[in-house]
PDB file of N, CA and C in Angstrom:
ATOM      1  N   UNK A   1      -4.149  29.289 -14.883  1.00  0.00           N
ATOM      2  CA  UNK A   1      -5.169  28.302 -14.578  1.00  0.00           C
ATOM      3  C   UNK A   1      -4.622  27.270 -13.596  1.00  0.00           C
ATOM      4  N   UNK A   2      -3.616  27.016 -13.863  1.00  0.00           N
ATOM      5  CA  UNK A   2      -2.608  26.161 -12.880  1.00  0.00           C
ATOM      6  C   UNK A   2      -2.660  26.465 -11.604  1.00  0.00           C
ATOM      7  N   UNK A   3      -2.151  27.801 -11.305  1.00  0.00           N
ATOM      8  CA  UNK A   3      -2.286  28.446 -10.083  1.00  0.00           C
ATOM      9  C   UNK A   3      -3.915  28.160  -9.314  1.00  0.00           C
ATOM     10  N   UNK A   4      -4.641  28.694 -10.000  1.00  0.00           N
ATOM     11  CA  UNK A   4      -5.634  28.785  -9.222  1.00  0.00           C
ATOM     12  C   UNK A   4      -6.364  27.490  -8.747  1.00  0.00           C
ATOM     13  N   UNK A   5      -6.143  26.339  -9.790  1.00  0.00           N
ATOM     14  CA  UNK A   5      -6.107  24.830  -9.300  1.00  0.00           C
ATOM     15  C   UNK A   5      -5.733  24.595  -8.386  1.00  0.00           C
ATOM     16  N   UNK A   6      -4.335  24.616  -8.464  1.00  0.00           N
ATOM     17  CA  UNK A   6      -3.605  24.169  -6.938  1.00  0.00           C
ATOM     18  C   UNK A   6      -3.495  24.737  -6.036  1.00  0.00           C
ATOM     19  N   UNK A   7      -4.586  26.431  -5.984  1.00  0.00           N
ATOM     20  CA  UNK A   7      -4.943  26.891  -4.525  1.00  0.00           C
ATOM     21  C   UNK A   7      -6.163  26.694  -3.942  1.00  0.00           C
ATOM     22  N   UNK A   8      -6.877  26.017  -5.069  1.00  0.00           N
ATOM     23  CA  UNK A   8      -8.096  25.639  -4.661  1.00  0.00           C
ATOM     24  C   UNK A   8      -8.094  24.390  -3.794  1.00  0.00           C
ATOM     25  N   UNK A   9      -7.207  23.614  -4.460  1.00  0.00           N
ATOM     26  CA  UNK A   9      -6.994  22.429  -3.868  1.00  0.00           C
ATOM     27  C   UNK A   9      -6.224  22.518  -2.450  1.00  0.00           C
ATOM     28  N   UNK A  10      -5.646  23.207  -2.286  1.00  0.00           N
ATOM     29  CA  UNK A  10      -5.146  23.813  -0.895  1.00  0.00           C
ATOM     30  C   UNK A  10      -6.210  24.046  -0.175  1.00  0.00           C
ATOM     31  N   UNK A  11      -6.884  25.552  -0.246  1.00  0.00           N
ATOM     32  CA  UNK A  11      -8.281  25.855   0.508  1.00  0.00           C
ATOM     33  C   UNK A  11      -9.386  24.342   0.377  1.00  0.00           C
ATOM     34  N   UNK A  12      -9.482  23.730  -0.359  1.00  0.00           N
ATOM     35  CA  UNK A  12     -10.268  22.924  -0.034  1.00  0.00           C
ATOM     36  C   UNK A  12      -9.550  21.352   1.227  1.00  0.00           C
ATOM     37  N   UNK A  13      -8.478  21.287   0.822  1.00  0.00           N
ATOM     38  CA  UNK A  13      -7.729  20.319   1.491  1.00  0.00           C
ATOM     39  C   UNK A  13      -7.775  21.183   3.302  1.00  0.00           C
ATOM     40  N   UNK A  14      -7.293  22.332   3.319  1.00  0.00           N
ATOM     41  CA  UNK A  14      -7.476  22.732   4.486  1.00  0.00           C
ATOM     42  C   UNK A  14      -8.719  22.742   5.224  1.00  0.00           C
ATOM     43  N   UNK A  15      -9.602  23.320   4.469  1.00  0.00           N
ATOM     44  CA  UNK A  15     -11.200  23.344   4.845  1.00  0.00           C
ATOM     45  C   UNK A  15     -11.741  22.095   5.740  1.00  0.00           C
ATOM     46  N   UNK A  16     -11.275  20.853   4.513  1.00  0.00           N
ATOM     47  CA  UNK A  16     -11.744  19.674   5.012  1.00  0.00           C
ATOM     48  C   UNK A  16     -10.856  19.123   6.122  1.00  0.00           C
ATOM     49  N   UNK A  17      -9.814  19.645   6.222  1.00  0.00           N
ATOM     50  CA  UNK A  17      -9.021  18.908   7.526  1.00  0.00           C
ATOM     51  C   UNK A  17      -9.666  19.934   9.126  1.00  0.00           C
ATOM     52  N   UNK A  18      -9.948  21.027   8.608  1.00  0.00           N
ATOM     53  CA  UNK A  18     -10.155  21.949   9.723  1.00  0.00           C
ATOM     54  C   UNK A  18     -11.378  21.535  10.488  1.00  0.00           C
ATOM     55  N   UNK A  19     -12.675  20.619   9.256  1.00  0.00           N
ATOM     56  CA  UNK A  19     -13.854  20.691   9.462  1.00  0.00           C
ATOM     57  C   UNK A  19     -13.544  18.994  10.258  1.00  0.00           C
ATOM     58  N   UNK A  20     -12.608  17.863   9.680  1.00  0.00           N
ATOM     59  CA  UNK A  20     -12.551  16.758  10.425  1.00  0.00           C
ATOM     60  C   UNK A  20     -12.229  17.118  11.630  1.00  0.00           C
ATOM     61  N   UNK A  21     -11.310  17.954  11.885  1.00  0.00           N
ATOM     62  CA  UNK A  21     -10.443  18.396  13.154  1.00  0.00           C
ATOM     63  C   UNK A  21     -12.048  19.108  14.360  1.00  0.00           C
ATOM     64  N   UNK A  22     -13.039  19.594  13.804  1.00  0.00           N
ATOM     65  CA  UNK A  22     -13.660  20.112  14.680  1.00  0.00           C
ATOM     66  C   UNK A  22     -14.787  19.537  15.383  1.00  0.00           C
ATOM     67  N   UNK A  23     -15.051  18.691  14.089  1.00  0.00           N
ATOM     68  CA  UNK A  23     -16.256  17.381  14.753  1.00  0.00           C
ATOM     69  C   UNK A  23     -15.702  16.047  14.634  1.00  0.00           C
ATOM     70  N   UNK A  24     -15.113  16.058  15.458  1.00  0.00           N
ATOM     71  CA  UNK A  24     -13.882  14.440  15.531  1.00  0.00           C
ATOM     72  C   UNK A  24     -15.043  14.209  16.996  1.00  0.00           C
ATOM     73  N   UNK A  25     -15.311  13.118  17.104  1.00  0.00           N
ATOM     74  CA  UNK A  25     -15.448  12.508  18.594  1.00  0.00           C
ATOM     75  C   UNK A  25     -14.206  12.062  19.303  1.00  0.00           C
ATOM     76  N   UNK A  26     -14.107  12.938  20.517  1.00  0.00           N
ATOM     77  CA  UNK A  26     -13.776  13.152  21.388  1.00  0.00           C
ATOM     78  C   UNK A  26     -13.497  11.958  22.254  1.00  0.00           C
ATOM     79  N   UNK A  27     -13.006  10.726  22.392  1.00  0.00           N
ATOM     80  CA  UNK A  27     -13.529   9.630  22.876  1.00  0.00           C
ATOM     81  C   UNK A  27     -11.655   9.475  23.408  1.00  0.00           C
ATOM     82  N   UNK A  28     -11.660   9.762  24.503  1.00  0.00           N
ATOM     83  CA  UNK A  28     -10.335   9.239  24.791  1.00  0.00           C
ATOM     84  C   UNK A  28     -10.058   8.288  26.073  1.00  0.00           C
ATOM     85  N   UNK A  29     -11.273   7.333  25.894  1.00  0.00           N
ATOM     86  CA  UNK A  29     -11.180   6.114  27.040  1.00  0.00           C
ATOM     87  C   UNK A  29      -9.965   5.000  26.544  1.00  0.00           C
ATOM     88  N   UNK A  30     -10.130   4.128  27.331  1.00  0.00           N
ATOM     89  CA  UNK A  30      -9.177   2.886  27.112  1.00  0.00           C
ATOM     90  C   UNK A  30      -9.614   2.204  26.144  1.00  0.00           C
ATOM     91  N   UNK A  31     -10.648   1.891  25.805  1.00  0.00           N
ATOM     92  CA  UNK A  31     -10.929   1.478  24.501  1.00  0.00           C
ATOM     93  C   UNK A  31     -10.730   1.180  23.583  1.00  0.00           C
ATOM     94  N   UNK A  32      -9.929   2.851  22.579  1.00  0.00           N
ATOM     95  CA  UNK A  32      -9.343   2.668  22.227  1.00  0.00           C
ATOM     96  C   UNK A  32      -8.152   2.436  21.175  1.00  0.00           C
ATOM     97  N   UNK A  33      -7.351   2.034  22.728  1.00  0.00           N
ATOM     98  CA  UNK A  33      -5.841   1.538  22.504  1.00  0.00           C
ATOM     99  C   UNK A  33      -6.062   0.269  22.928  1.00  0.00           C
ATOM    100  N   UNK A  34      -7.184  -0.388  22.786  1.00  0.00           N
ATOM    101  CA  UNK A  34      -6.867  -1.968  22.537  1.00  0.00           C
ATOM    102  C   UNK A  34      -6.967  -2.742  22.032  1.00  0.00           C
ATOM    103  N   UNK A  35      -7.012  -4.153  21.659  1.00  0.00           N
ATOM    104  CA  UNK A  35      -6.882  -4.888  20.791  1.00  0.00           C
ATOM    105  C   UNK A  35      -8.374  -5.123  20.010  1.00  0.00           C
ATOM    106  N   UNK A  36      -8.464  -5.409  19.362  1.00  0.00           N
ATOM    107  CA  UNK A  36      -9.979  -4.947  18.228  1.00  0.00           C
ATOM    108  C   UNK A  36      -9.900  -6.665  17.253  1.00  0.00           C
ATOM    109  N   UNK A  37     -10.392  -7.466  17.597  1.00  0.00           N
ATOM    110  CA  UNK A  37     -10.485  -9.116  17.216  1.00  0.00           C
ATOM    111  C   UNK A  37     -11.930  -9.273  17.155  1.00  0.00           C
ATOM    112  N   UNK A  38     -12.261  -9.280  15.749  1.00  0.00           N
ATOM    113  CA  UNK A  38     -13.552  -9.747  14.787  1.00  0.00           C
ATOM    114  C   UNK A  38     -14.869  -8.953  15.768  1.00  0.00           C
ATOM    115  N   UNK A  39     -14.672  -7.821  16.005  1.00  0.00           N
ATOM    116  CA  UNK A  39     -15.513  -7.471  17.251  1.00  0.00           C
ATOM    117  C   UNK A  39     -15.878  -7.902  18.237  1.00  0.00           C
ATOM    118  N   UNK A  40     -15.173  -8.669  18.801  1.00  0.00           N
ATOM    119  CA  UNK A  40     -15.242  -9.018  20.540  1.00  0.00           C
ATOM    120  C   UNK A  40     -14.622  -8.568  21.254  1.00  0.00           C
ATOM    121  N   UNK A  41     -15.000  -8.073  22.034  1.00  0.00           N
ATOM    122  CA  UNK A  41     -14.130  -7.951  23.683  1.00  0.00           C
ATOM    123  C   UNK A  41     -13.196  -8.643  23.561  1.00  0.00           C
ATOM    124  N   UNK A  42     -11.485  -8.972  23.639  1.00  0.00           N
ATOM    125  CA  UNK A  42     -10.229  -9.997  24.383  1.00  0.00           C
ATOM    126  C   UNK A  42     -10.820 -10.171  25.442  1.00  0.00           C
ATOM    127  N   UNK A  43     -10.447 -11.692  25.729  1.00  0.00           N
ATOM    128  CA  UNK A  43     -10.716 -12.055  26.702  1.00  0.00           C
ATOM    129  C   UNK A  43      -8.769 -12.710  26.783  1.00  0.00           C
ATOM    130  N   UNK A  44      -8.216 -12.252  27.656  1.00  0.00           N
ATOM    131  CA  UNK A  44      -7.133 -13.149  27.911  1.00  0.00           C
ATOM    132  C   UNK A  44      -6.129 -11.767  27.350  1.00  0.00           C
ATOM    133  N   UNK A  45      -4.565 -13.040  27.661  1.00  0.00           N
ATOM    134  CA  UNK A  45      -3.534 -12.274  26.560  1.00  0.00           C
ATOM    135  C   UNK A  45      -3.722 -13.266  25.362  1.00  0.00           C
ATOM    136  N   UNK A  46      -3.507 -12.252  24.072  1.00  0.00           N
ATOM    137  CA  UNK A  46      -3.562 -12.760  22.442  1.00  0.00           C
ATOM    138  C   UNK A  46      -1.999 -12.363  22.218  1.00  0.00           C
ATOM    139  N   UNK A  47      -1.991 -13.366  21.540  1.00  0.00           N
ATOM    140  CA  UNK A  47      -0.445 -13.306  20.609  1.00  0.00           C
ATOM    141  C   UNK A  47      -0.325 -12.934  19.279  1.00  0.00           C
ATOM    142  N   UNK A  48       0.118 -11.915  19.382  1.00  0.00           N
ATOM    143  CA  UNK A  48       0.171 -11.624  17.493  1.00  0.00           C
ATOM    144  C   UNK A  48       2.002 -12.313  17.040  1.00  0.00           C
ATOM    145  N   UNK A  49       1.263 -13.677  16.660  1.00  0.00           N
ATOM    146  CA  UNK A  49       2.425 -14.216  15.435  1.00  0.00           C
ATOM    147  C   UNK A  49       2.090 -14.485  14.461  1.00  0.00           C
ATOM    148  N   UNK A  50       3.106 -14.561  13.929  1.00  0.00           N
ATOM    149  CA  UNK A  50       2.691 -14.959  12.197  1.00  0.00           C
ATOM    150  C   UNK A  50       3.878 -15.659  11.495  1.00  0.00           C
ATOM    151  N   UNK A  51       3.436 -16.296  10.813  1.00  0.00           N
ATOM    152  CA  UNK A  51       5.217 -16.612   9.965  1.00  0.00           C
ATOM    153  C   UNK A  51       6.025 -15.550   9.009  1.00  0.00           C
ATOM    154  N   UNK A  52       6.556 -15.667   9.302  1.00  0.00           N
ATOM    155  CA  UNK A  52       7.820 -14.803   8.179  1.00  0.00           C
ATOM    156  C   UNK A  52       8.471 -15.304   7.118  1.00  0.00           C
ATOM    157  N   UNK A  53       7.688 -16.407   7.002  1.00  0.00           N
ATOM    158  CA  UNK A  53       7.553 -16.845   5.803  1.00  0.00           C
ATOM    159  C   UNK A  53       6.766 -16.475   4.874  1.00  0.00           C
ATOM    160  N   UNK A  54       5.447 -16.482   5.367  1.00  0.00           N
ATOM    161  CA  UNK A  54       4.193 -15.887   4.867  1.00  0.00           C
ATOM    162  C   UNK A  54       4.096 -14.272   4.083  1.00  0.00           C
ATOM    163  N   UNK A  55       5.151 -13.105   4.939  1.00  0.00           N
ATOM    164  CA  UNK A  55       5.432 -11.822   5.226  1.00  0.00           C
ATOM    165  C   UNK A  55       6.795 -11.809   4.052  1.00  0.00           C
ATOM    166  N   UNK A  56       7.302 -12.839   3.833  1.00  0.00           N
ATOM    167  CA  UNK A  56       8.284 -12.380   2.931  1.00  0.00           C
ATOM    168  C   UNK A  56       7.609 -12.926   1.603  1.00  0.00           C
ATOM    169  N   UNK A  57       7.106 -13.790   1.590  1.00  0.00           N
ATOM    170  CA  UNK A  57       6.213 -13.904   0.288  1.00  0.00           C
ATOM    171  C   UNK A  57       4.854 -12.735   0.270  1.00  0.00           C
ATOM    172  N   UNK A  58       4.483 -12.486   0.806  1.00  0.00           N
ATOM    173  CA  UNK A  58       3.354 -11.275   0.593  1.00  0.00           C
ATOM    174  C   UNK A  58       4.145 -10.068  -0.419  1.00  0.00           C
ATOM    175  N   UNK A  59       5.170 -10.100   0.809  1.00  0.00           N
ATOM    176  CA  UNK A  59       6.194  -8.653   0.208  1.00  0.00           C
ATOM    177  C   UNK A  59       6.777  -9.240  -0.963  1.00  0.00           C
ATOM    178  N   UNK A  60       7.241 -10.331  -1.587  1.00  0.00           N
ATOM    179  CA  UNK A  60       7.671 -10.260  -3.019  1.00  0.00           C
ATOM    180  C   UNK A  60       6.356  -9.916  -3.808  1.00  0.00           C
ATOM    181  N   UNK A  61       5.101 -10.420  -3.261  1.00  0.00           N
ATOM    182  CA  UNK A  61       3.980 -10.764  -4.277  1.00  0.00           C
ATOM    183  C   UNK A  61       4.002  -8.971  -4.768  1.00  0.00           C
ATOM    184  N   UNK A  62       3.836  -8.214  -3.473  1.00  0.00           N
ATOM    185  CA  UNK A  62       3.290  -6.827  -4.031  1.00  0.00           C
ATOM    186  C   UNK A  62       4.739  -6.092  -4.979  1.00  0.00           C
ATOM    187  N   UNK A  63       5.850  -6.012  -4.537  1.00  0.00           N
ATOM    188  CA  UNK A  63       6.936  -5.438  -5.351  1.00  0.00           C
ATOM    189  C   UNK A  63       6.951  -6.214  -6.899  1.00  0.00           C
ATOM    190  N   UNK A  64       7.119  -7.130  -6.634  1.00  0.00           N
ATOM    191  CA  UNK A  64       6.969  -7.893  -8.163  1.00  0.00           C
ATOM    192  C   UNK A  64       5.638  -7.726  -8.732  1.00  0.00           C
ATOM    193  N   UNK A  65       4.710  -7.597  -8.138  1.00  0.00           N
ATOM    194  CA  UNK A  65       3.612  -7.090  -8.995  1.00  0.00           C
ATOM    195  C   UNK A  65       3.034  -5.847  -9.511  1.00  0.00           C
ATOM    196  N   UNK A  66       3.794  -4.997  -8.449  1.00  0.00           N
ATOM    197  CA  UNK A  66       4.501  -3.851  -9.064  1.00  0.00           C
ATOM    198  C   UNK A  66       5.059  -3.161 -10.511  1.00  0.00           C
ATOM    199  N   UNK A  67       6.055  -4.095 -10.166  1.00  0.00           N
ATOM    200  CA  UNK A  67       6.914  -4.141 -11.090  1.00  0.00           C
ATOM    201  C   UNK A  67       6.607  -4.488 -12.276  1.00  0.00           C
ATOM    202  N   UNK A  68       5.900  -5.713 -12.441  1.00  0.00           N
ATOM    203  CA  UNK A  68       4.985  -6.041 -13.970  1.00  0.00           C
ATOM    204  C   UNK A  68       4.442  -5.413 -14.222  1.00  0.00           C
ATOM    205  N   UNK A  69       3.480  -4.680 -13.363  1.00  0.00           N
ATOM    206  CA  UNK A  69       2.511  -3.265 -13.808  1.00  0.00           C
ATOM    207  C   UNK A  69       3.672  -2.227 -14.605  1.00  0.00           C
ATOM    208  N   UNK A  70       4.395  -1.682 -13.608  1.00  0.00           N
ATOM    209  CA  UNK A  70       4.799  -0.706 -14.542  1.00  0.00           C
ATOM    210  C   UNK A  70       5.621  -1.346 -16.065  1.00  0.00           C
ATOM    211  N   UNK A  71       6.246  -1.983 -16.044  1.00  0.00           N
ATOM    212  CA  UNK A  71       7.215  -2.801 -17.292  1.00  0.00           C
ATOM    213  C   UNK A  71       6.111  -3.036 -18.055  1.00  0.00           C
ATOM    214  N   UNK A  72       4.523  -3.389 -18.223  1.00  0.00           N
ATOM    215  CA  UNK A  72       4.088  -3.878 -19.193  1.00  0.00           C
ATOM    216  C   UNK A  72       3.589  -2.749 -20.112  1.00  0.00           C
ATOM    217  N   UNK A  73       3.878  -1.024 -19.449  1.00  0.00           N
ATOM    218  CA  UNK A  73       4.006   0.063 -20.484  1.00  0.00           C
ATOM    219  C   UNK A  73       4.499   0.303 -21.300  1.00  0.00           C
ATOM    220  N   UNK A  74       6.048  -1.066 -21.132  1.00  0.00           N
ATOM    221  CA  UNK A  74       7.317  -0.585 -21.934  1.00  0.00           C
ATOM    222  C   UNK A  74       6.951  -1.584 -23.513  1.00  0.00           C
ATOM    223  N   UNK A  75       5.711  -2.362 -23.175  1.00  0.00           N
ATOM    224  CA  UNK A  75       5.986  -3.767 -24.346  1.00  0.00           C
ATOM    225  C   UNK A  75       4.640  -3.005 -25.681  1.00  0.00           C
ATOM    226  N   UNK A  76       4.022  -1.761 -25.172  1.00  0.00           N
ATOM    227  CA  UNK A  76       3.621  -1.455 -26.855  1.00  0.00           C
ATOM    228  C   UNK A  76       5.111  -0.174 -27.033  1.00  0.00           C
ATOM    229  N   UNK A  77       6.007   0.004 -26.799  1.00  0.00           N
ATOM    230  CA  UNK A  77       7.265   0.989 -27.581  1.00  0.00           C
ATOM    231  C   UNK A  77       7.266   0.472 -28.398  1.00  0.00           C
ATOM    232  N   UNK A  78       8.632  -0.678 -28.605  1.00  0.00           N
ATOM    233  CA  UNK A  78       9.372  -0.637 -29.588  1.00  0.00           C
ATOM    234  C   UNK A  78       9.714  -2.782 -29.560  1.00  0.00           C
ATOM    235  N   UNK A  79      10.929  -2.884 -30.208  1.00  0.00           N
ATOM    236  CA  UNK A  79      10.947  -4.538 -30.488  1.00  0.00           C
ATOM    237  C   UNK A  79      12.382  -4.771 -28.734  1.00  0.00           C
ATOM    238  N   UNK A  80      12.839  -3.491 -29.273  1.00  0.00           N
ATOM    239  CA  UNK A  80      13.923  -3.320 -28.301  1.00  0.00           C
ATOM    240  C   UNK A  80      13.622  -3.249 -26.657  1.00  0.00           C
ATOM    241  N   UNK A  81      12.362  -2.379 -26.409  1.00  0.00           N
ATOM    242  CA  UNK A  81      12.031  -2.610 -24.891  1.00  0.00           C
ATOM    243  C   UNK A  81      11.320  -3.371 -24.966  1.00  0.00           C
ATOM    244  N   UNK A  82      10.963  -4.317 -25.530  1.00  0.00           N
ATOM    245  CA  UNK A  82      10.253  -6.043 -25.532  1.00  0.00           C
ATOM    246  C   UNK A  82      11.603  -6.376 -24.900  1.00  0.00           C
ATOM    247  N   UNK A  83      12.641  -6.948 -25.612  1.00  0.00           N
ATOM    248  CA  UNK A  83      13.509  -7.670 -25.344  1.00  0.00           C
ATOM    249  C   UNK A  83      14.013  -7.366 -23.679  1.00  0.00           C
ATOM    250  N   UNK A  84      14.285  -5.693 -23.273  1.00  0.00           N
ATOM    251  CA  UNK A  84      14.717  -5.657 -22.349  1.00  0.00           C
ATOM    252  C   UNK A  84      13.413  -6.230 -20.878  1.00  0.00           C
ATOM    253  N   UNK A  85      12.753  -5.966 -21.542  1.00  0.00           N
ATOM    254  CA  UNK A  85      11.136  -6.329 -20.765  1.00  0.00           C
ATOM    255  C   UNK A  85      11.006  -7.972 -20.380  1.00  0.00           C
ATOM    256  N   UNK A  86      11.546  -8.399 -21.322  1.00  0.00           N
ATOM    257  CA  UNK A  86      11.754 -10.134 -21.136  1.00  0.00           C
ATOM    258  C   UNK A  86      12.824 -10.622 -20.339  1.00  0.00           C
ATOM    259  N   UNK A  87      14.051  -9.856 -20.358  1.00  0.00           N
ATOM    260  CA  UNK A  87      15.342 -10.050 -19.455  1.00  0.00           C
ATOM    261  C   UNK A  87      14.967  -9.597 -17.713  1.00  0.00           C
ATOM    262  N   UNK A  88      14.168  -8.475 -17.474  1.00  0.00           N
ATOM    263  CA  UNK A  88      13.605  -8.187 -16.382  1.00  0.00           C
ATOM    264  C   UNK A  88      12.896  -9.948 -16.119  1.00  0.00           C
ATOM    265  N   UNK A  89      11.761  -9.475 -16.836  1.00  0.00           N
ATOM    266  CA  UNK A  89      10.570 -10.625 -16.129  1.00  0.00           C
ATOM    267  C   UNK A  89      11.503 -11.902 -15.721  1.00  0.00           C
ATOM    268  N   UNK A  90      12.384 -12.569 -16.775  1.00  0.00           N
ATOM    269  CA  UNK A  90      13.087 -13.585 -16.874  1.00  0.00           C
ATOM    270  C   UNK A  90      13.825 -13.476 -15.410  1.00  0.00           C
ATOM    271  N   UNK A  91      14.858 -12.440 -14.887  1.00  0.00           N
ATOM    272  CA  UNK A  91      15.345 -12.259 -13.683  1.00  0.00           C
ATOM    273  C   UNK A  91      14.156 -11.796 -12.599  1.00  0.00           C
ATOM    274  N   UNK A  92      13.053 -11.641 -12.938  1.00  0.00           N
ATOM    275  CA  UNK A  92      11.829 -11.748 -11.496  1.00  0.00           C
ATOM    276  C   UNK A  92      11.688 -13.110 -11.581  1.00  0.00           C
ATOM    277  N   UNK A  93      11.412 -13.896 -12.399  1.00  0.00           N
ATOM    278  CA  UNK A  93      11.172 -15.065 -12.081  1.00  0.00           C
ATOM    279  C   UNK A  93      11.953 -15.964 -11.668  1.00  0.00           C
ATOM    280  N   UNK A  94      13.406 -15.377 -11.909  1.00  0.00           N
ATOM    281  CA  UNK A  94      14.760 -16.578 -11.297  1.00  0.00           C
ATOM    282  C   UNK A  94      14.230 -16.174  -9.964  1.00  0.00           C
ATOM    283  N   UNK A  95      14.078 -14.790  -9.330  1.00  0.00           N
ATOM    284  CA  UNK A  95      14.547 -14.486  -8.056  1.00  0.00           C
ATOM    285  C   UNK A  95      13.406 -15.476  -7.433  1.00  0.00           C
ATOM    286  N   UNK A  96      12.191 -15.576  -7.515  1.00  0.00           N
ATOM    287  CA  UNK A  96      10.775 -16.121  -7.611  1.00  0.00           C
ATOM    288  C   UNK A  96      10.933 -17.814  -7.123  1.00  0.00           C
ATOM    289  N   UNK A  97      12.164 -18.247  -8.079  1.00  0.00           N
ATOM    290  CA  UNK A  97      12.737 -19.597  -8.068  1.00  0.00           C
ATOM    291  C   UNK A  97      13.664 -20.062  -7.409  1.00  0.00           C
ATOM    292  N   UNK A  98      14.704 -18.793  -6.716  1.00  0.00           N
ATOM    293  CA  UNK A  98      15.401 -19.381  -5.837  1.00  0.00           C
ATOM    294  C   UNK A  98      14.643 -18.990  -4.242  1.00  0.00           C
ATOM    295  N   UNK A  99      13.397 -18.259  -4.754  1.00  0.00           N
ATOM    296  CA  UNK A  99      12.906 -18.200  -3.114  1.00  0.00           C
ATOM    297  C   UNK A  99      12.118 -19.371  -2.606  1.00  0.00           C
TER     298      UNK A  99
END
């Protein structure tokens, strides 16, 4: 039963890439490869900056939130992966505090 699942899922995965691949629009103007801002036309040169401040807090937000997701599987086990579950969170939140 296995087998035939995961060849179905093959023939169908192929099917559908063959069928995107054949009615794709065709559109290979300058268009585009260019800059795409709240739907307007650029007018000018645009600067893409940002802080890296901003970019290193985004990136803790998603890994550490991550991370709580999976660890909060470990707190219906036992009394023992509680405890280790609390030493984690406890060291996400130092790291949290010296950032």
């Amino acid at each position: 039963v296995l087998i035939i699942v995961l060849l179905f899922t093959l023939v169908l995965l192929v099917a559908f890439y063959a069928i995107n691949f054949l009615l794709r629009i065709k559109d290979l103007g300058k268009n585009k490869i260019r800059a795409f801002e709240c739907g307007f036309v650029r007018v000018g040169k645009i600067q893409n900056s940002f802080s890296i401040h901003f970019f290193i807090i985004i990136l803790m937000f998603v890994i550490f939130d991550l991370e709580i997701v999976i660890f909060l599987g470990i707190l219906v086990s036992d009394l023992g992966s509680y405890v280790r579950f609390l030493m984690i969170f406890i060291f996400i939140l130092g790291g949290f505090y010296i950032e």
